[in-house]
PDB file of N, CA and C in Angstrom:
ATOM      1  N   UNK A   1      17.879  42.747  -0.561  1.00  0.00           N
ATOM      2  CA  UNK A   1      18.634  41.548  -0.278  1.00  0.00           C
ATOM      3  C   UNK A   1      17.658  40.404  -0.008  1.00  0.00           C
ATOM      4  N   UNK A   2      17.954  39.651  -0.801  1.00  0.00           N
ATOM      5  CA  UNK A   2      16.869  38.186  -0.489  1.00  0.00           C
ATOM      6  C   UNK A   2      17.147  37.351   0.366  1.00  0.00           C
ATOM      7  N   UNK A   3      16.676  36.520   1.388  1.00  0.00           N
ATOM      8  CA  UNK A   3      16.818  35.387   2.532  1.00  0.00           C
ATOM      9  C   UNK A   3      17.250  34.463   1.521  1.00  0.00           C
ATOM     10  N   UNK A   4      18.029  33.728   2.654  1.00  0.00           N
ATOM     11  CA  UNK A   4      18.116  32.235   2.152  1.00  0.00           C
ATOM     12  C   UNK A   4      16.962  31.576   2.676  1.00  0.00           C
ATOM     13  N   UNK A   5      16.499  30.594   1.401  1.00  0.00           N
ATOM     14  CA  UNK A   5      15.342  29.676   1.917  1.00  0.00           C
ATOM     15  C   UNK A   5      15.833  28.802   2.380  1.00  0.00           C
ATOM     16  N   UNK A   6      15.763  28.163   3.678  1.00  0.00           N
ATOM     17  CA  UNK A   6      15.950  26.661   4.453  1.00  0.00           C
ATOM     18  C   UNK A   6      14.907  25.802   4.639  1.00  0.00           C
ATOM     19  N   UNK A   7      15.053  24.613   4.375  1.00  0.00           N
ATOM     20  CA  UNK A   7      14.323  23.419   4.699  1.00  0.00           C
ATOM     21  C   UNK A   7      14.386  23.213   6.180  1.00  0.00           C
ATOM     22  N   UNK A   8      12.925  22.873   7.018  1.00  0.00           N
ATOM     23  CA  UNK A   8      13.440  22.286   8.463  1.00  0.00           C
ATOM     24  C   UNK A   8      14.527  21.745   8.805  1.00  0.00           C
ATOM     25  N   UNK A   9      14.909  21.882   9.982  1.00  0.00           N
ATOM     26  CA  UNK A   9      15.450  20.900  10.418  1.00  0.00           C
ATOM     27  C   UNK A   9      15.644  19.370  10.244  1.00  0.00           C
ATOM     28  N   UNK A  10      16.661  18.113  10.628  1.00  0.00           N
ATOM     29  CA  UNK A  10      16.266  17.793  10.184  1.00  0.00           C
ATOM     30  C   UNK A  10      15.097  16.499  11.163  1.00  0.00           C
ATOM     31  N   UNK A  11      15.521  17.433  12.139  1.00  0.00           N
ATOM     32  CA  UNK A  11      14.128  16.677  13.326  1.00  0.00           C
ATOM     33  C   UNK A  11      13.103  17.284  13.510  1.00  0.00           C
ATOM     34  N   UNK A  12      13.057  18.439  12.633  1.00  0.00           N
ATOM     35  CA  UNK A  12      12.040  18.761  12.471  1.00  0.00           C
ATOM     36  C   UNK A  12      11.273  17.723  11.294  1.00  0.00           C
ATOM     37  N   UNK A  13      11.753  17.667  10.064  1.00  0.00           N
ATOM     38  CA  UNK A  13      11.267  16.481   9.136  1.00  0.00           C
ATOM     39  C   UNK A  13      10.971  15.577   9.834  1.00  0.00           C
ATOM     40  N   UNK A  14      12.360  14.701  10.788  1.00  0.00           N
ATOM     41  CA  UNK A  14      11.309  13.602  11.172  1.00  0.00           C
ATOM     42  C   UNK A  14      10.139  13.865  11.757  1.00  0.00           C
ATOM     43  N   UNK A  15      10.144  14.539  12.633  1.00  0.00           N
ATOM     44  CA  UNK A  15       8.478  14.997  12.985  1.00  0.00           C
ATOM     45  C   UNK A  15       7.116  15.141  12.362  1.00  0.00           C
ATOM     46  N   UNK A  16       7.546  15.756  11.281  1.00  0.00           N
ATOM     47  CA  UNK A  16       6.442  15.647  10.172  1.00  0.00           C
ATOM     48  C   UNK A  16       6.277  14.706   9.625  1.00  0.00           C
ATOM     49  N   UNK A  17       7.411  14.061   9.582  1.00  0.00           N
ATOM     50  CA  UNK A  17       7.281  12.540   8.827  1.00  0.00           C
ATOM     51  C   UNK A  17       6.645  11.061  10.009  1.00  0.00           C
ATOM     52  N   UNK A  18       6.775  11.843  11.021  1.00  0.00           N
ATOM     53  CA  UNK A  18       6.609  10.478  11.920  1.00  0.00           C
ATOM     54  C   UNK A  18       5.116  11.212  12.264  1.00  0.00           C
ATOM     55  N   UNK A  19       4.830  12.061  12.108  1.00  0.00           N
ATOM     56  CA  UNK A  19       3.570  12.841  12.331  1.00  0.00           C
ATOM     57  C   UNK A  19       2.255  12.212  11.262  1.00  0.00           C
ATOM     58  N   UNK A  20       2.814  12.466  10.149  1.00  0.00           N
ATOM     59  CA  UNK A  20       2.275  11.770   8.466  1.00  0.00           C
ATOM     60  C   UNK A  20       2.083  10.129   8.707  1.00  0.00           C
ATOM     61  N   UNK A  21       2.849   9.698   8.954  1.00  0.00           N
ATOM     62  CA  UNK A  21       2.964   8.529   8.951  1.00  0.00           C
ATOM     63  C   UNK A  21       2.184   7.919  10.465  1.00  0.00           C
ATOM     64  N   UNK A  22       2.065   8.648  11.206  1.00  0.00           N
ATOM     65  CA  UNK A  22       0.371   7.922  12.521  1.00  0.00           C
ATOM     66  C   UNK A  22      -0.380   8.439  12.114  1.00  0.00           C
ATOM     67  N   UNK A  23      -0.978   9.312  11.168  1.00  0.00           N
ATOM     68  CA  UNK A  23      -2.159  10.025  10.376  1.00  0.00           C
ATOM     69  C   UNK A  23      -2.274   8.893   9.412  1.00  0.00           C
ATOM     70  N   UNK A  24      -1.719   8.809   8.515  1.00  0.00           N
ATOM     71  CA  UNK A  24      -1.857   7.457   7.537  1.00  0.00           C
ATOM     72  C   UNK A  24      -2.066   6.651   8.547  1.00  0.00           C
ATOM     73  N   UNK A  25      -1.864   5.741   8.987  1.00  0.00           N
ATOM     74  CA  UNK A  25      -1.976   4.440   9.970  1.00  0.00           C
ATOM     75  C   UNK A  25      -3.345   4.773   9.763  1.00  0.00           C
ATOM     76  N   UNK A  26      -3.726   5.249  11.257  1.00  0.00           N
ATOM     77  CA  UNK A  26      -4.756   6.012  11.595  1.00  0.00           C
ATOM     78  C   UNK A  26      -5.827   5.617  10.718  1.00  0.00           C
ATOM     79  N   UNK A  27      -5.738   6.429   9.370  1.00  0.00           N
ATOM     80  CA  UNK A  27      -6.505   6.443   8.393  1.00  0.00           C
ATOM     81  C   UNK A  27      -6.854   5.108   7.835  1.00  0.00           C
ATOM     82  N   UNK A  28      -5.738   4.765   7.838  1.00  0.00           N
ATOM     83  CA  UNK A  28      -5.896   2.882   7.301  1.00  0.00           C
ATOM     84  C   UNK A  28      -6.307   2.212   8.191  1.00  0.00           C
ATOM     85  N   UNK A  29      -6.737   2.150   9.316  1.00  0.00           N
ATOM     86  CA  UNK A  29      -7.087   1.445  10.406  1.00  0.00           C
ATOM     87  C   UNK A  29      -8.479   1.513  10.520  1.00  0.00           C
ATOM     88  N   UNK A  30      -8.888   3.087  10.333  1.00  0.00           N
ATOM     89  CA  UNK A  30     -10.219   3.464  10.203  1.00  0.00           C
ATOM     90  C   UNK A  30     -11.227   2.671   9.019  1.00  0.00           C
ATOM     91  N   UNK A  31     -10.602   3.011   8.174  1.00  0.00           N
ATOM     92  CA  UNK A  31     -10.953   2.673   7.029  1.00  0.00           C
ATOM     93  C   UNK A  31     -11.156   0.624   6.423  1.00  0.00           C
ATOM     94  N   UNK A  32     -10.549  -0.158   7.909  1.00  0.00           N
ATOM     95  CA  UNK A  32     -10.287  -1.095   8.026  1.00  0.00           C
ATOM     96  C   UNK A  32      -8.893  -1.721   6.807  1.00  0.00           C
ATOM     97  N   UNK A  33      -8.038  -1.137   6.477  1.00  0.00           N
ATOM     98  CA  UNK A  33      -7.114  -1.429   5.730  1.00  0.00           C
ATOM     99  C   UNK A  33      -7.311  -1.628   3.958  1.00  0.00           C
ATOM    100  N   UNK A  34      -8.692  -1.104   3.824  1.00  0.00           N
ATOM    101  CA  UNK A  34      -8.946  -1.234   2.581  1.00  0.00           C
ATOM    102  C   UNK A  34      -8.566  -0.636   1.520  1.00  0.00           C
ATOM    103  N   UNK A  35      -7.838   0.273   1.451  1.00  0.00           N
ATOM    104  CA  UNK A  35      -6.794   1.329   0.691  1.00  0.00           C
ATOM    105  C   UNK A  35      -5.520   0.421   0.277  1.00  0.00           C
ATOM    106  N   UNK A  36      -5.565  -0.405   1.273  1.00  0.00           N
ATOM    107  CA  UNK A  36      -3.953  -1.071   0.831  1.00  0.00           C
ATOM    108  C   UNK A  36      -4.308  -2.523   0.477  1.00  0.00           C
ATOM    109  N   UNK A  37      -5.514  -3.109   0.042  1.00  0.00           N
ATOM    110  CA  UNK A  37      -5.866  -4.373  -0.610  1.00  0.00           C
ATOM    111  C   UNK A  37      -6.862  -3.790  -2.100  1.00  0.00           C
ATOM    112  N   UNK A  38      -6.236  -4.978  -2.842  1.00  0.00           N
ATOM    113  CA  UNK A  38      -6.994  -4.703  -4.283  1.00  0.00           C
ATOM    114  C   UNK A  38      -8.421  -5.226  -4.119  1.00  0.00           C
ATOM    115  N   UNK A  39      -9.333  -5.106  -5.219  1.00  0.00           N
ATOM    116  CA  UNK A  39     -10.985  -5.735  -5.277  1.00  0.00           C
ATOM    117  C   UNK A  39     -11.201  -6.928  -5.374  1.00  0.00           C
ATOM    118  N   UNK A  40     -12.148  -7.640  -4.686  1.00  0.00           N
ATOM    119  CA  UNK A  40     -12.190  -9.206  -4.694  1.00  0.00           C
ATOM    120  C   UNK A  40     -12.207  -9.812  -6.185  1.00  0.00           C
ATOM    121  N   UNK A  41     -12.215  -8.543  -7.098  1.00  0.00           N
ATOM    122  CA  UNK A  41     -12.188  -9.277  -8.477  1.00  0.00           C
ATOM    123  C   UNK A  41     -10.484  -9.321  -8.661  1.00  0.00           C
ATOM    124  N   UNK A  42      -9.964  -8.641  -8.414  1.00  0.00           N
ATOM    125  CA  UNK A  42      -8.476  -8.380  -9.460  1.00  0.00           C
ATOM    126  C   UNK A  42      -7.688  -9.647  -8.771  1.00  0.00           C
ATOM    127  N   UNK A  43      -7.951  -9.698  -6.784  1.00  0.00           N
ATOM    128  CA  UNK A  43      -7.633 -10.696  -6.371  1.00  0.00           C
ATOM    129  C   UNK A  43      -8.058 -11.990  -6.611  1.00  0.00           C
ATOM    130  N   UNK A  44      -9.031 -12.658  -7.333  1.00  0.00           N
ATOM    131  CA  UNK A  44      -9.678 -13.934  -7.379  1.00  0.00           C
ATOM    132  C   UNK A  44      -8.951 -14.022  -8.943  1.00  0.00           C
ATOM    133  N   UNK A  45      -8.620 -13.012  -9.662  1.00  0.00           N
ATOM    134  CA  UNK A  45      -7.512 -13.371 -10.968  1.00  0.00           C
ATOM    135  C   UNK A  45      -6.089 -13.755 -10.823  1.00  0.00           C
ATOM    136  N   UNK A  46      -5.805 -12.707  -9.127  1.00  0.00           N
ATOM    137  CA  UNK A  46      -4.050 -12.989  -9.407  1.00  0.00           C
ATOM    138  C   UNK A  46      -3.967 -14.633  -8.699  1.00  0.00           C
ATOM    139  N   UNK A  47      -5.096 -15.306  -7.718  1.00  0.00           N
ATOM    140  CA  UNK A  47      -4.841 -16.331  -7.093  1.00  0.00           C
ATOM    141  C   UNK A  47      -5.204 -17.419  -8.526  1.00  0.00           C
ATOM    142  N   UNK A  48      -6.136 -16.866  -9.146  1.00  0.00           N
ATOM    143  CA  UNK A  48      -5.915 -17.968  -9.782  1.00  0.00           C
ATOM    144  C   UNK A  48      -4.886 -18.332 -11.032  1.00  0.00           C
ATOM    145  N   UNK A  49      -4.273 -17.161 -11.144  1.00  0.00           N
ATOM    146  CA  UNK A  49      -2.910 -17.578 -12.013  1.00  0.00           C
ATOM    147  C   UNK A  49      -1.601 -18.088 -11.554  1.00  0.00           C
ATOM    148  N   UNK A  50      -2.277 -17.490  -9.854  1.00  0.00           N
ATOM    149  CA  UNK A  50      -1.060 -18.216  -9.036  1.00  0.00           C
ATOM    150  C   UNK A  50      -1.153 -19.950  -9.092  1.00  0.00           C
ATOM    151  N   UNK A  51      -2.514 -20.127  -8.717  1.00  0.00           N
ATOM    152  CA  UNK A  51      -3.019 -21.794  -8.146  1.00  0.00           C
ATOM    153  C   UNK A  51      -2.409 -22.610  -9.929  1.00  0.00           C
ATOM    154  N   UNK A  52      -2.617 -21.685 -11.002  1.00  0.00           N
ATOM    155  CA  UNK A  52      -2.365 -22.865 -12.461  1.00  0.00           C
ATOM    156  C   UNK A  52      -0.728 -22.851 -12.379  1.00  0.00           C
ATOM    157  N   UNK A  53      -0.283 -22.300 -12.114  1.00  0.00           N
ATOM    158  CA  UNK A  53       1.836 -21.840 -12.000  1.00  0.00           C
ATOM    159  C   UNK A  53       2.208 -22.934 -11.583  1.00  0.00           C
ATOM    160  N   UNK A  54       3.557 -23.365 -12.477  1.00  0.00           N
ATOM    161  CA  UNK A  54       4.099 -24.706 -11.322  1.00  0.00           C
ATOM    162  C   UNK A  54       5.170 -24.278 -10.265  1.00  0.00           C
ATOM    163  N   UNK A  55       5.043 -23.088 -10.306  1.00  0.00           N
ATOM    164  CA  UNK A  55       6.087 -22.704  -8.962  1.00  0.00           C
ATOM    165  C   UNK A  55       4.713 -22.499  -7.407  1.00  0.00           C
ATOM    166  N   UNK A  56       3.410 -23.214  -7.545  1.00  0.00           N
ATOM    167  CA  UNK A  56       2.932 -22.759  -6.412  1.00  0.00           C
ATOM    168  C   UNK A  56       2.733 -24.136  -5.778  1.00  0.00           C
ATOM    169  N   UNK A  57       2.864 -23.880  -4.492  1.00  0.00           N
ATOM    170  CA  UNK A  57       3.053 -24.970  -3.568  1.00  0.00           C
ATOM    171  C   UNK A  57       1.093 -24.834  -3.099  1.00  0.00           C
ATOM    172  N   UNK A  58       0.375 -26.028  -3.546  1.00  0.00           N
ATOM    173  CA  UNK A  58      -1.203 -25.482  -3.349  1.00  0.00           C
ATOM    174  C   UNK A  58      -1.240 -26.094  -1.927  1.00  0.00           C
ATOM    175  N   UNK A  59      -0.516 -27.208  -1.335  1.00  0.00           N
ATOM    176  CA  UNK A  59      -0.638 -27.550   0.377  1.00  0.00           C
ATOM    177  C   UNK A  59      -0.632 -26.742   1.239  1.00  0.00           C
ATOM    178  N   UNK A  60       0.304 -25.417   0.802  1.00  0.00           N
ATOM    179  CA  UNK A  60       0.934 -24.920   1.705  1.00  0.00           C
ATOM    180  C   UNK A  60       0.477 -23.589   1.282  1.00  0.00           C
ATOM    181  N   UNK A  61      -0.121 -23.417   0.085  1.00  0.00           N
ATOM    182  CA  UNK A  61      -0.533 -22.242  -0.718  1.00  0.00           C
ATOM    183  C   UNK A  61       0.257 -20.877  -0.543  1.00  0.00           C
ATOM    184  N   UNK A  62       1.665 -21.537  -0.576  1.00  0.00           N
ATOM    185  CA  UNK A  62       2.708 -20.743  -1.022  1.00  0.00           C
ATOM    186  C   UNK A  62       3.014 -20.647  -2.389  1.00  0.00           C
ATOM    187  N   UNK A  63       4.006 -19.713  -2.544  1.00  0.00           N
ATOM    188  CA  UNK A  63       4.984 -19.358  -3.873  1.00  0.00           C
ATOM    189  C   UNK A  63       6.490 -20.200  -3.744  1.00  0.00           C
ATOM    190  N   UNK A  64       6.675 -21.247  -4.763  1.00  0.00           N
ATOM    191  CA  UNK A  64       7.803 -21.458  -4.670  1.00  0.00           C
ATOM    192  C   UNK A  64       9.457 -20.571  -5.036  1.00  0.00           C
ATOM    193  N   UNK A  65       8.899 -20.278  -5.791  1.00  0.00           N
ATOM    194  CA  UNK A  65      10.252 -18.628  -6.516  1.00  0.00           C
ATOM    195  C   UNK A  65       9.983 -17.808  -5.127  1.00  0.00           C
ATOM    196  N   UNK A  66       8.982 -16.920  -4.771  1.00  0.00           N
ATOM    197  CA  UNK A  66       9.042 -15.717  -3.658  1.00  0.00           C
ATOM    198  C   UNK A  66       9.521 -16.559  -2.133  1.00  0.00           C
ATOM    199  N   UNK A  67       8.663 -17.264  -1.717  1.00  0.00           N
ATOM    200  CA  UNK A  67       8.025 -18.001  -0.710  1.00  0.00           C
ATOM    201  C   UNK A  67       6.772 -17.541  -0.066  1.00  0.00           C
ATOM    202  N   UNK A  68       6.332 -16.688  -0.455  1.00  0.00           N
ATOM    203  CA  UNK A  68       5.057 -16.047   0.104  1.00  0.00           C
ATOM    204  C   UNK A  68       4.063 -16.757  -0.203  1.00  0.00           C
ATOM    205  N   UNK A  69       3.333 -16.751   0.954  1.00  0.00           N
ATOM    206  CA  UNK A  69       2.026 -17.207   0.841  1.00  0.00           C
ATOM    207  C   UNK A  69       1.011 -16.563   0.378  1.00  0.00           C
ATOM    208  N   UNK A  70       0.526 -17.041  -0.294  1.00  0.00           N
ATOM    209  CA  UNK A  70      -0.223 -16.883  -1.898  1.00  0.00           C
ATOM    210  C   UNK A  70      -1.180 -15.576  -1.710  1.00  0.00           C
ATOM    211  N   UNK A  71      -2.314 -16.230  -0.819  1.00  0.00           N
ATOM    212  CA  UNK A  71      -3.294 -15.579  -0.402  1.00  0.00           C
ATOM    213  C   UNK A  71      -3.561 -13.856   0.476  1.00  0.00           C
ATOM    214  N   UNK A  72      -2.560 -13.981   1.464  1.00  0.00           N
ATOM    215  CA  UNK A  72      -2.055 -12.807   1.530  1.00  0.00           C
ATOM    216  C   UNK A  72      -1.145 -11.938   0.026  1.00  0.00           C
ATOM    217  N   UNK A  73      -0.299 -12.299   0.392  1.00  0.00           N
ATOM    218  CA  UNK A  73       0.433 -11.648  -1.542  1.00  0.00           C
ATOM    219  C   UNK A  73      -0.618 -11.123  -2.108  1.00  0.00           C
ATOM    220  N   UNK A  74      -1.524 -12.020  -2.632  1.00  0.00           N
ATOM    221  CA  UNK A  74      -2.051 -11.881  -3.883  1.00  0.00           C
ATOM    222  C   UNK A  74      -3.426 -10.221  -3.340  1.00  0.00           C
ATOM    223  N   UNK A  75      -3.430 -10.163  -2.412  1.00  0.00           N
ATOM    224  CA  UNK A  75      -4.505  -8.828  -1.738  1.00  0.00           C
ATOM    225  C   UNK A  75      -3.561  -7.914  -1.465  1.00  0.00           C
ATOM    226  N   UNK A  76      -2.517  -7.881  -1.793  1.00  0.00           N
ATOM    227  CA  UNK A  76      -1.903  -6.085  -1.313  1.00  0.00           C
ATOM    228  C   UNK A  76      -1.736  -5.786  -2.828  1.00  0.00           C
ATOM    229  N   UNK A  77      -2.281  -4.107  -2.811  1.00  0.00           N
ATOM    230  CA  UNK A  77      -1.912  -3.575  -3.973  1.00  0.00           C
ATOM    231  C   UNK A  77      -0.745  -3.204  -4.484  1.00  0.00           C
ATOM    232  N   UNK A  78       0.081  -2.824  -3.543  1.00  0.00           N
ATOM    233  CA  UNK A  78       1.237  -2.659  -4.218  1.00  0.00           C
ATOM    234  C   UNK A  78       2.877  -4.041  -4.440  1.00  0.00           C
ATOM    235  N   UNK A  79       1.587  -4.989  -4.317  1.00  0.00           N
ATOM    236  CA  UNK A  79       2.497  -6.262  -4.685  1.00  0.00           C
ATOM    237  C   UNK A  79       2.337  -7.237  -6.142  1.00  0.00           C
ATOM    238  N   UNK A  80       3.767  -7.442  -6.532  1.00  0.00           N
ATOM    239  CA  UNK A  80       3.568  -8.044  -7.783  1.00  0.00           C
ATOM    240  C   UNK A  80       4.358  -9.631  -7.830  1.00  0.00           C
ATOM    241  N   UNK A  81       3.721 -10.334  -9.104  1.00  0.00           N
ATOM    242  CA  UNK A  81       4.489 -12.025  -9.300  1.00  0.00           C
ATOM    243  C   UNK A  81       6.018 -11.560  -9.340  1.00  0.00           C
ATOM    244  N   UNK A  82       6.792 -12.470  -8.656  1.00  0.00           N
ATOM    245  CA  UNK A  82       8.181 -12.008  -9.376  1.00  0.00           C
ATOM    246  C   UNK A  82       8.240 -12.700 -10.598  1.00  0.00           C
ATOM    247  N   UNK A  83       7.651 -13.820 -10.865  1.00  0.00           N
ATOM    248  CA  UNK A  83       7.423 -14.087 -12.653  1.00  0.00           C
ATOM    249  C   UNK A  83       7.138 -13.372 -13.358  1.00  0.00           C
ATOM    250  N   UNK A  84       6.537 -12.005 -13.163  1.00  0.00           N
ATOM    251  CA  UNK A  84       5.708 -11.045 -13.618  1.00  0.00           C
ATOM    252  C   UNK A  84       4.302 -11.579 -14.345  1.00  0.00           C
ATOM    253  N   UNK A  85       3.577 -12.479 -13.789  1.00  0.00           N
ATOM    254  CA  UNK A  85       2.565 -12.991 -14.620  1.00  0.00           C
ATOM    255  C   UNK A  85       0.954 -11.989 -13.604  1.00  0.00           C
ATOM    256  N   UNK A  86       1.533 -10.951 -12.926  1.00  0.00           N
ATOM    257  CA  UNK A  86       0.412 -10.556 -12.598  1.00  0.00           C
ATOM    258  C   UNK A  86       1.062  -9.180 -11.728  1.00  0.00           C
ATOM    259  N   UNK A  87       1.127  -8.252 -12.475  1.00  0.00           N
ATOM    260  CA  UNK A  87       1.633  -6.814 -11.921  1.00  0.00           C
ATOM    261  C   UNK A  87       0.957  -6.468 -10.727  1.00  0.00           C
ATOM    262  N   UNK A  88       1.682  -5.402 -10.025  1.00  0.00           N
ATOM    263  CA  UNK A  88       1.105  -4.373  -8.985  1.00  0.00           C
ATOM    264  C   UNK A  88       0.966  -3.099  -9.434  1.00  0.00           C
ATOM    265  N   UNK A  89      -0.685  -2.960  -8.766  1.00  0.00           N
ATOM    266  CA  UNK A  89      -1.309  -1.497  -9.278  1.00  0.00           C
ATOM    267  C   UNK A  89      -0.693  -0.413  -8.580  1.00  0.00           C
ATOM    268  N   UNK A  90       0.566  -0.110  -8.637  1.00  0.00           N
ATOM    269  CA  UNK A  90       0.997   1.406  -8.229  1.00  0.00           C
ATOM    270  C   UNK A  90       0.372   2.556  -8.573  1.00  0.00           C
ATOM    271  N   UNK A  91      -0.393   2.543  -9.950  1.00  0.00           N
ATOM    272  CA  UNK A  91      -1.065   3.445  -9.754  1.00  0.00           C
ATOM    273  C   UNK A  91      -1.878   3.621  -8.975  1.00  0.00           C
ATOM    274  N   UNK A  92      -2.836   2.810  -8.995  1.00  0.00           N
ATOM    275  CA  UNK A  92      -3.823   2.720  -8.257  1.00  0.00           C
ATOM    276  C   UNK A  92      -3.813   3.061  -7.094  1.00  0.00           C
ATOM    277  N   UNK A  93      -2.773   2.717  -6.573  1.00  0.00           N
ATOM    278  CA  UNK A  93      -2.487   3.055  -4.835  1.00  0.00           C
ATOM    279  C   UNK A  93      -1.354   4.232  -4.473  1.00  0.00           C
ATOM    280  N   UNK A  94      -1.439   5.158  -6.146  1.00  0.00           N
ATOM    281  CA  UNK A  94      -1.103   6.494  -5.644  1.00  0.00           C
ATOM    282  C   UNK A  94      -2.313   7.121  -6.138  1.00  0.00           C
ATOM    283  N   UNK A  95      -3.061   6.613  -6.836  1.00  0.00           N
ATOM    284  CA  UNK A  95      -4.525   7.765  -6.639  1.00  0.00           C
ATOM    285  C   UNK A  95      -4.968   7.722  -4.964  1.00  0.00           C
ATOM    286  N   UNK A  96      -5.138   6.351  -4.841  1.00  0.00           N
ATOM    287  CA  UNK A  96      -5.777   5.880  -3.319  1.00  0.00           C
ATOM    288  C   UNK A  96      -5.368   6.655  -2.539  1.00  0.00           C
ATOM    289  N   UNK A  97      -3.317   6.834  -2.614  1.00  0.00           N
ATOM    290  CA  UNK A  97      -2.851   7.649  -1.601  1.00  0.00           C
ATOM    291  C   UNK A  97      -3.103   8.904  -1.295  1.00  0.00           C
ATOM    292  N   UNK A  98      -3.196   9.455  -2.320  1.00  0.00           N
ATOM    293  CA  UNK A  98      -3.069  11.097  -2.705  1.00  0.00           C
ATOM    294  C   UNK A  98      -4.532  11.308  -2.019  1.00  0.00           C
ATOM    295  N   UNK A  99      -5.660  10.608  -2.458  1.00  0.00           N
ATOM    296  CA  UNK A  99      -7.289  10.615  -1.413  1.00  0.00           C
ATOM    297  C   UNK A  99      -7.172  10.620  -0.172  1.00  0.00           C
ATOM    298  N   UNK A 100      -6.223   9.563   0.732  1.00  0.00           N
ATOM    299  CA  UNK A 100      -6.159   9.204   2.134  1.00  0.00           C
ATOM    300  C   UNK A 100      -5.462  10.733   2.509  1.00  0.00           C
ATOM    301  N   UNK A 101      -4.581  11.334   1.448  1.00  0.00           N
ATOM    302  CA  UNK A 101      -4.006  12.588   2.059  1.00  0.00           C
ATOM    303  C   UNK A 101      -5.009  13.245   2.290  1.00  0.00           C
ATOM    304  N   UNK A 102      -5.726  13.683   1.347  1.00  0.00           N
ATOM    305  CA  UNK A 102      -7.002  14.839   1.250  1.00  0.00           C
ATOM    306  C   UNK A 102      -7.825  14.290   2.663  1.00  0.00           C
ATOM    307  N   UNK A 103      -8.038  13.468   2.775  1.00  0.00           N
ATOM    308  CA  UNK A 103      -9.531  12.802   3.872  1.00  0.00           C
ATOM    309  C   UNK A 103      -8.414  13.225   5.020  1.00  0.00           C
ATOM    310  N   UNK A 104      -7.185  12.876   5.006  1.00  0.00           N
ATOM    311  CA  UNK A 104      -6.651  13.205   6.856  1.00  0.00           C
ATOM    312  C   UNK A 104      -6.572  14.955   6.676  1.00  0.00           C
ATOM    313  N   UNK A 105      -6.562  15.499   5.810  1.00  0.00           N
ATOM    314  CA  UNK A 105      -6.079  16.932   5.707  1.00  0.00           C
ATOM    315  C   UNK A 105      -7.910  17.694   5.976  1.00  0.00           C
ATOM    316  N   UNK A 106      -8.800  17.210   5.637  1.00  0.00           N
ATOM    317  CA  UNK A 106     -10.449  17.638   5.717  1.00  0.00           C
ATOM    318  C   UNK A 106     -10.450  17.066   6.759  1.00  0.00           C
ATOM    319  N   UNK A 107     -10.133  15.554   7.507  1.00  0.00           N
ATOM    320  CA  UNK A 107     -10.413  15.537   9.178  1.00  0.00           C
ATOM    321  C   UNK A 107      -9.313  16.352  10.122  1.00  0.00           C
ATOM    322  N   UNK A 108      -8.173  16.691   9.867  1.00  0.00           N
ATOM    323  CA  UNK A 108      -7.634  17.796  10.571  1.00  0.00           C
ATOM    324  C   UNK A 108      -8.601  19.113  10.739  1.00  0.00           C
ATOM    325  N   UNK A 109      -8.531  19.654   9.774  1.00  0.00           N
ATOM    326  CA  UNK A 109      -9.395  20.740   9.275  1.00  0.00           C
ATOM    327  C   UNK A 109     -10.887  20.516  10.604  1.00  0.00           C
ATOM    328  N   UNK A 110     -11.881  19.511   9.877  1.00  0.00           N
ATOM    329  CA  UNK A 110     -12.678  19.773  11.144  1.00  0.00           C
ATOM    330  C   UNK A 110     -12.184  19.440  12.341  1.00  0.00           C
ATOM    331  N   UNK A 111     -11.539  18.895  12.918  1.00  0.00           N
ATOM    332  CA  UNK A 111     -11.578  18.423  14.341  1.00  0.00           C
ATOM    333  C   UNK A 111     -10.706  19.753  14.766  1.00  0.00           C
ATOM    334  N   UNK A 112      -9.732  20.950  14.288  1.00  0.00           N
ATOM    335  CA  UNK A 112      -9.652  22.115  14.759  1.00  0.00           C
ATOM    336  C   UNK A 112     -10.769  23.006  15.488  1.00  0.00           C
TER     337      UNK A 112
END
């Protein structure tokens, strides 16, 4: 006779999930947040397609369509134009992720 397989609880999930999620922090904090900003090159392309756009406000160095301010926007990786004139690297920041897993799973590991 075979068991039924069960999934945790479901406070048990949150646990793991709220567990995962101060390990990530953590990790990104350490790391000074650099996992979740693109390279000073990809960023010095998306600002400057932002700064030629006539939807950008350069006083205020906002976005007129989003309202976001430019400069921030334009450094997170997983953010894109809503014009679409300059995508977000999702990939990129699920290779990144899938690494930050491995590095908190090898610092668990030693600090046991």
């Amino acid at each position: 006779m075979s068991e039924k397989k069960q999934y945790p609880s479901i406070g048990e999930q949150a646990k793991n999930l709220a567990n995962f999620s101060w390990e990530l922090i953590q990790h990104i904090h350490k790391n000074q947040g650099s996992a979740l900003t693109v390279s000073d090159e990809v960023y010095i392309e998306r600002t400057t397609i932002c700064k030629s756009c006539e939807r950008f406000d350069d006083l205020e160095k906002r976005c007129f369509e989003c309202g976001c301010y430019v400069p921030a926007k334009a450094k997170i990786i997983v953010d894109s134009c809503p014009l679409n004139k300059w995508k977000d690297l999702s990939k990129e920041w699920e290779e990144t992720f899938n690494s930050m897993v491995e590095n908190i799973e090898t610092d668990k590991k030693e600090g046991e």
